[in-house]
N, C-alpha and C. Protein backbone atom coordinates (compact mmCIF):
# COMPACT_ATOMS: atom_id res chain seq x y z
N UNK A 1 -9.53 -21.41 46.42
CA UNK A 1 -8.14 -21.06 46.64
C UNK A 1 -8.08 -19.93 47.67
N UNK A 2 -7.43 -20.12 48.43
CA UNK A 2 -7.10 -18.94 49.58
C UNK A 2 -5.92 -18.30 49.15
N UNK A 3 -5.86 -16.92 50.33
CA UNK A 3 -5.08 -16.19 49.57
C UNK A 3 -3.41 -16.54 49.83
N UNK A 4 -2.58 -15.80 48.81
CA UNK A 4 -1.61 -17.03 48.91
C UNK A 4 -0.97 -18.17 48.25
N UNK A 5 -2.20 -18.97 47.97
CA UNK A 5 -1.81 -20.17 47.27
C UNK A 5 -1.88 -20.06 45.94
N UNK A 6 -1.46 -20.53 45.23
CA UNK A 6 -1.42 -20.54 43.60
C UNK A 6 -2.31 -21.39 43.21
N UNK A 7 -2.75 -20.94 41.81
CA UNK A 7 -3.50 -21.80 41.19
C UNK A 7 -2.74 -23.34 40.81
N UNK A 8 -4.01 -24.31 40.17
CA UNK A 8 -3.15 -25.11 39.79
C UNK A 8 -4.11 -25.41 38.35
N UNK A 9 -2.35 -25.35 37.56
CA UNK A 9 -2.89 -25.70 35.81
C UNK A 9 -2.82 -27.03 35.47
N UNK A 10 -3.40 -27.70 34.56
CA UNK A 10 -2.64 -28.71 33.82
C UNK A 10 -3.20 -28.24 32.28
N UNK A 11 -2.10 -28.76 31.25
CA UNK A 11 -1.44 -28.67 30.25
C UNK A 11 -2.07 -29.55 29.61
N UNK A 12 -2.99 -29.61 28.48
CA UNK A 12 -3.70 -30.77 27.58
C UNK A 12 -3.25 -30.66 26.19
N UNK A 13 -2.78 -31.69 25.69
CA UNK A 13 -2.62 -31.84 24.13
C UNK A 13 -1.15 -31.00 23.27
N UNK A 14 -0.87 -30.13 23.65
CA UNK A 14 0.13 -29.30 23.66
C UNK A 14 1.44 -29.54 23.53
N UNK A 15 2.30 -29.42 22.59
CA UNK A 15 3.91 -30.09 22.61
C UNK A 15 4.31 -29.11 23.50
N UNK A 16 5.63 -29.33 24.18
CA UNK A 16 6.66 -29.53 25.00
C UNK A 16 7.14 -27.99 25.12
N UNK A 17 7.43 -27.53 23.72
CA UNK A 17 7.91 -25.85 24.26
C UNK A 17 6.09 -24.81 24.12
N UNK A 18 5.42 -25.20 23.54
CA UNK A 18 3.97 -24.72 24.16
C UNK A 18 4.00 -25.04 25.68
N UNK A 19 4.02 -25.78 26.08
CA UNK A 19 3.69 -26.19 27.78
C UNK A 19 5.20 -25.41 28.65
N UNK A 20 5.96 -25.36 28.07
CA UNK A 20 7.12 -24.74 29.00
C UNK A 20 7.00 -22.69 28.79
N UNK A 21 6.42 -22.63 27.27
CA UNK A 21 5.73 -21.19 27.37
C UNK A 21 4.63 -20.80 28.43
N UNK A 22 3.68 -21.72 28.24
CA UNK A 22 2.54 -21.54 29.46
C UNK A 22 3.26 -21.59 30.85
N UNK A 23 4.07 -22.67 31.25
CA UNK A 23 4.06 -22.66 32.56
C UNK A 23 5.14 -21.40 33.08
N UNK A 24 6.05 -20.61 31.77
CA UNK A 24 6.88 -19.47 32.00
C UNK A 24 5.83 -18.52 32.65
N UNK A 25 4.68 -18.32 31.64
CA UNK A 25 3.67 -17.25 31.60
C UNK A 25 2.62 -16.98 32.79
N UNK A 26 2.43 -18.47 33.51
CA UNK A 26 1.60 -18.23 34.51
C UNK A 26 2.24 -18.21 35.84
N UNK A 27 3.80 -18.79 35.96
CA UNK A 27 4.09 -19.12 36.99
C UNK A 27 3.74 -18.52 38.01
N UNK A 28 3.96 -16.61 37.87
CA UNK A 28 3.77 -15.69 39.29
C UNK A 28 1.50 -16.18 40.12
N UNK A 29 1.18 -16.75 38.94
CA UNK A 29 -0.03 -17.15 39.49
C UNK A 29 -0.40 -18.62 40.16
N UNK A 30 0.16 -19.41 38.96
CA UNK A 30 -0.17 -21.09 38.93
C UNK A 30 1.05 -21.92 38.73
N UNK A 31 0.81 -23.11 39.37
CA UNK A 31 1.97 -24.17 39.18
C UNK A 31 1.23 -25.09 37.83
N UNK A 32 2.13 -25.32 37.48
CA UNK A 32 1.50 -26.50 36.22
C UNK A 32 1.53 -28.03 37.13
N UNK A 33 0.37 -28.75 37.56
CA UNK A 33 0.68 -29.98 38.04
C UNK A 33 0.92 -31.22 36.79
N UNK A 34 0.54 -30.95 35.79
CA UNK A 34 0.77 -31.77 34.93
C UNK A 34 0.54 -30.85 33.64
N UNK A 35 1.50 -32.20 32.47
CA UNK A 35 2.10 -31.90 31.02
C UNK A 35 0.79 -32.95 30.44
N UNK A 36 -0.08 -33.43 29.86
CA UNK A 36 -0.56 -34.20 29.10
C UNK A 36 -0.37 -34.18 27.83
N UNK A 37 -0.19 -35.47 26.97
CA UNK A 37 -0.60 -35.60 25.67
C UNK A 37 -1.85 -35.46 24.87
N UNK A 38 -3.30 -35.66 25.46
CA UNK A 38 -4.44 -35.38 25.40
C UNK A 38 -4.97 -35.31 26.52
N UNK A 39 -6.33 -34.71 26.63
CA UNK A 39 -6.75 -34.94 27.93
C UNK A 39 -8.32 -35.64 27.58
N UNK A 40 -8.66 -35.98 26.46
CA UNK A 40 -9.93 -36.87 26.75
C UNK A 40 -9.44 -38.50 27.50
N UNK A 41 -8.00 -38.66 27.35
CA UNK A 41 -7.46 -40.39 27.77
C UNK A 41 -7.19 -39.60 29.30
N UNK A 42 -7.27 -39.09 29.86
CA UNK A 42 -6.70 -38.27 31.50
C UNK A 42 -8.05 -38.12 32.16
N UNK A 43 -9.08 -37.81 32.12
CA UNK A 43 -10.46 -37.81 32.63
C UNK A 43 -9.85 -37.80 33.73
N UNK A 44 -9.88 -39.24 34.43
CA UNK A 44 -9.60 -39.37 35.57
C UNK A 44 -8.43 -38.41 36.53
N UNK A 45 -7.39 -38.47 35.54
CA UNK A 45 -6.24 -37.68 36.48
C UNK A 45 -6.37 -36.19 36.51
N UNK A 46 -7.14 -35.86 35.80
CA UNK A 46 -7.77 -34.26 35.81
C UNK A 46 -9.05 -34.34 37.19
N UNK A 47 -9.90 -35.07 37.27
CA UNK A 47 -10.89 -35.39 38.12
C UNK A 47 -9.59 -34.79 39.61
N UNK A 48 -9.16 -35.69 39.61
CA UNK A 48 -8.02 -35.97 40.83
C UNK A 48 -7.48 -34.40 41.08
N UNK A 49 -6.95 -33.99 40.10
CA UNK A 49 -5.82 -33.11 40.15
C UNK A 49 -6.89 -31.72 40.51
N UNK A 50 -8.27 -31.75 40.27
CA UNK A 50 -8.96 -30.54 40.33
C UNK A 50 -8.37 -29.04 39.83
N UNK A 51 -7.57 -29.29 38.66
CA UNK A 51 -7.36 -27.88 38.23
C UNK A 51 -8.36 -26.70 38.39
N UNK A 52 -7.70 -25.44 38.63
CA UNK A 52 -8.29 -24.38 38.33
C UNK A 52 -8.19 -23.94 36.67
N UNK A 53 -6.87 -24.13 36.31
CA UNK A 53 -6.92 -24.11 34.84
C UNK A 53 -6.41 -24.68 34.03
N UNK A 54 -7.42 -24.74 33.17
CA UNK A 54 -6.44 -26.08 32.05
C UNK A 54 -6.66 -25.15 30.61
N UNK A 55 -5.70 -25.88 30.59
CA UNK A 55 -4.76 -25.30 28.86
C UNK A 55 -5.15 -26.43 27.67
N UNK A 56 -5.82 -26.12 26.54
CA UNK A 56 -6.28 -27.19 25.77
C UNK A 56 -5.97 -26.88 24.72
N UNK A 57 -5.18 -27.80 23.69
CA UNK A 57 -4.69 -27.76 22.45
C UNK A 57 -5.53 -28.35 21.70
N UNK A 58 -7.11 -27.92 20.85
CA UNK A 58 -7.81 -28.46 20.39
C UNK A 58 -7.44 -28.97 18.65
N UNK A 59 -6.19 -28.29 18.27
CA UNK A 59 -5.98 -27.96 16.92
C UNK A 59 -5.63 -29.29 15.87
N UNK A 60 -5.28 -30.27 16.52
CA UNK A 60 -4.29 -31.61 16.10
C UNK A 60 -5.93 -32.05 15.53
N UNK A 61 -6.64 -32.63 16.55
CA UNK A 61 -7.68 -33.31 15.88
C UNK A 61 -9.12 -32.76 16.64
N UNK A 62 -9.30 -31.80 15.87
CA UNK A 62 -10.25 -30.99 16.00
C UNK A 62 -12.03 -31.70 16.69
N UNK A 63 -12.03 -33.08 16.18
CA UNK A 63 -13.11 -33.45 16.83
C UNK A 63 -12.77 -34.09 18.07
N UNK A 64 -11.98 -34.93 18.21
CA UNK A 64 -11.53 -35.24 19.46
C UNK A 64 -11.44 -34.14 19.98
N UNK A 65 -10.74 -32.89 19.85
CA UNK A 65 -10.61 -31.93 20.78
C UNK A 65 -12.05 -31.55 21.73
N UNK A 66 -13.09 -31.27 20.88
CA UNK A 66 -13.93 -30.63 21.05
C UNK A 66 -14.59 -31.86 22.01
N UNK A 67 -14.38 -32.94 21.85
CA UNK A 67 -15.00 -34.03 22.58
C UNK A 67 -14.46 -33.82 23.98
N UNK A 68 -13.11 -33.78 23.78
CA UNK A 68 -12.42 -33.43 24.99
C UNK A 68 -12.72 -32.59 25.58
N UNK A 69 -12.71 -31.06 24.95
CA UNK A 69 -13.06 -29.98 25.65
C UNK A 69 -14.80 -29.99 26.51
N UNK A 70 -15.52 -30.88 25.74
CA UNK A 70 -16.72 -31.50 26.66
C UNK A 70 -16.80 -31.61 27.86
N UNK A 71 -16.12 -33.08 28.08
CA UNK A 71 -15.85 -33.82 29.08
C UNK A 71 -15.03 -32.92 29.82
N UNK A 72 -14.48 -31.76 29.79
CA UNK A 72 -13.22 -31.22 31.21
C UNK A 72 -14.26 -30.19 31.48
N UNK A 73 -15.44 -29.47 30.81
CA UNK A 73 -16.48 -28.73 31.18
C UNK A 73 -17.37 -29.48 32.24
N UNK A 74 -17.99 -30.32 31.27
CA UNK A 74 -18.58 -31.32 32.41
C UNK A 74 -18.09 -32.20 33.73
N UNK A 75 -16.74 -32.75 33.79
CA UNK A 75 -16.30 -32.87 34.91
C UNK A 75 -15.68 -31.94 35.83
N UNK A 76 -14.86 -31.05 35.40
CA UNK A 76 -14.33 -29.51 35.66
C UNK A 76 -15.20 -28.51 35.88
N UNK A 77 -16.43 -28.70 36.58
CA UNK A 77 -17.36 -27.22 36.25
C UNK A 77 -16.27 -26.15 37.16
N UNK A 78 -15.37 -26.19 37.90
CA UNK A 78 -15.06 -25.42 38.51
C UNK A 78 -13.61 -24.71 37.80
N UNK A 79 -13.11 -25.21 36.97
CA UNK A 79 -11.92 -24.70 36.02
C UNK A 79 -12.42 -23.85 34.98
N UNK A 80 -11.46 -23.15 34.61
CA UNK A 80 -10.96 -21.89 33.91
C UNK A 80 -10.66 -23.04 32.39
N UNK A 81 -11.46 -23.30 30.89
CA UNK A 81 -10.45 -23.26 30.27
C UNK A 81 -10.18 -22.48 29.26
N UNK A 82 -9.00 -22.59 28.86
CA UNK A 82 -8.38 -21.75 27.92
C UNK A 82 -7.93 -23.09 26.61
N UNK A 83 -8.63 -22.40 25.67
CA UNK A 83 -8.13 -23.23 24.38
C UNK A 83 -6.68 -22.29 23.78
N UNK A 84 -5.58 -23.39 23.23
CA UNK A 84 -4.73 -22.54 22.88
C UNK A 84 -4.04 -23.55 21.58
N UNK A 85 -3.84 -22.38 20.92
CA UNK A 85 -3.55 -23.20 18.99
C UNK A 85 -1.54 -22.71 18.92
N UNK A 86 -1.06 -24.23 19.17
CA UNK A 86 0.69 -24.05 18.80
C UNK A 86 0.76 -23.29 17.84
N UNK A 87 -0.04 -22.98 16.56
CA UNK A 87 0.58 -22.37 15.44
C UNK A 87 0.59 -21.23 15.87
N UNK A 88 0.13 -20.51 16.85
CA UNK A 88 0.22 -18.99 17.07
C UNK A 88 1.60 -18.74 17.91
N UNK A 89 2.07 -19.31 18.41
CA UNK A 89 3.32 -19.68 19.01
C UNK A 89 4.60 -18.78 18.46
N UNK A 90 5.55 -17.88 19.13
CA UNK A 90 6.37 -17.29 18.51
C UNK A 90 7.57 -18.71 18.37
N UNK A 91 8.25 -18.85 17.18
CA UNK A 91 9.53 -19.47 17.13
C UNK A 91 10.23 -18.89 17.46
């Protein structure tokens, strides 16, 4: 990233006002290019999208997560991730 440009996030696993908190929180840094429902079924569109950071909701189904969170290490060596649990979430 040069200077200037923003990062770019995408959003894994995460309901709808989680992902609109994150993308409030990072905006002055990163654009969110994408919202996902999981990201072990996205491989590919994460490949593509080359995030710098991705946001991972491992909490729903904890082994899938972790499967997931695998695979975005291993294809992603160059991203930032951040695991993040909705229940901590202010209502």
């Amino acid at each position: 990233m040069s200077l200037g440009q923003k990062y770019v996030a995408v959003v894994a696993g995460a309901d709808t006002q989680m992902a609109d908190t994150i993308r409030a929180g990072i905006a002055p840094l990163a654009g969110v290019a994408a919202v996902l429902p999981e990201a072990s079924g996205a491989m590919g569109l994460l490949a593509d999208l080359k995030p710098d950071l991705v946001f991972l909701d491992i909490t729903r189904d904890r082994s899938a997560g972790i499967q997931a969170l695998k695979q975005v290490i291993c294809t992603l060596d160059q991203a930032r991730v951040f695991l993040i649990d909705p229940g901590t979430h202010p209502q």
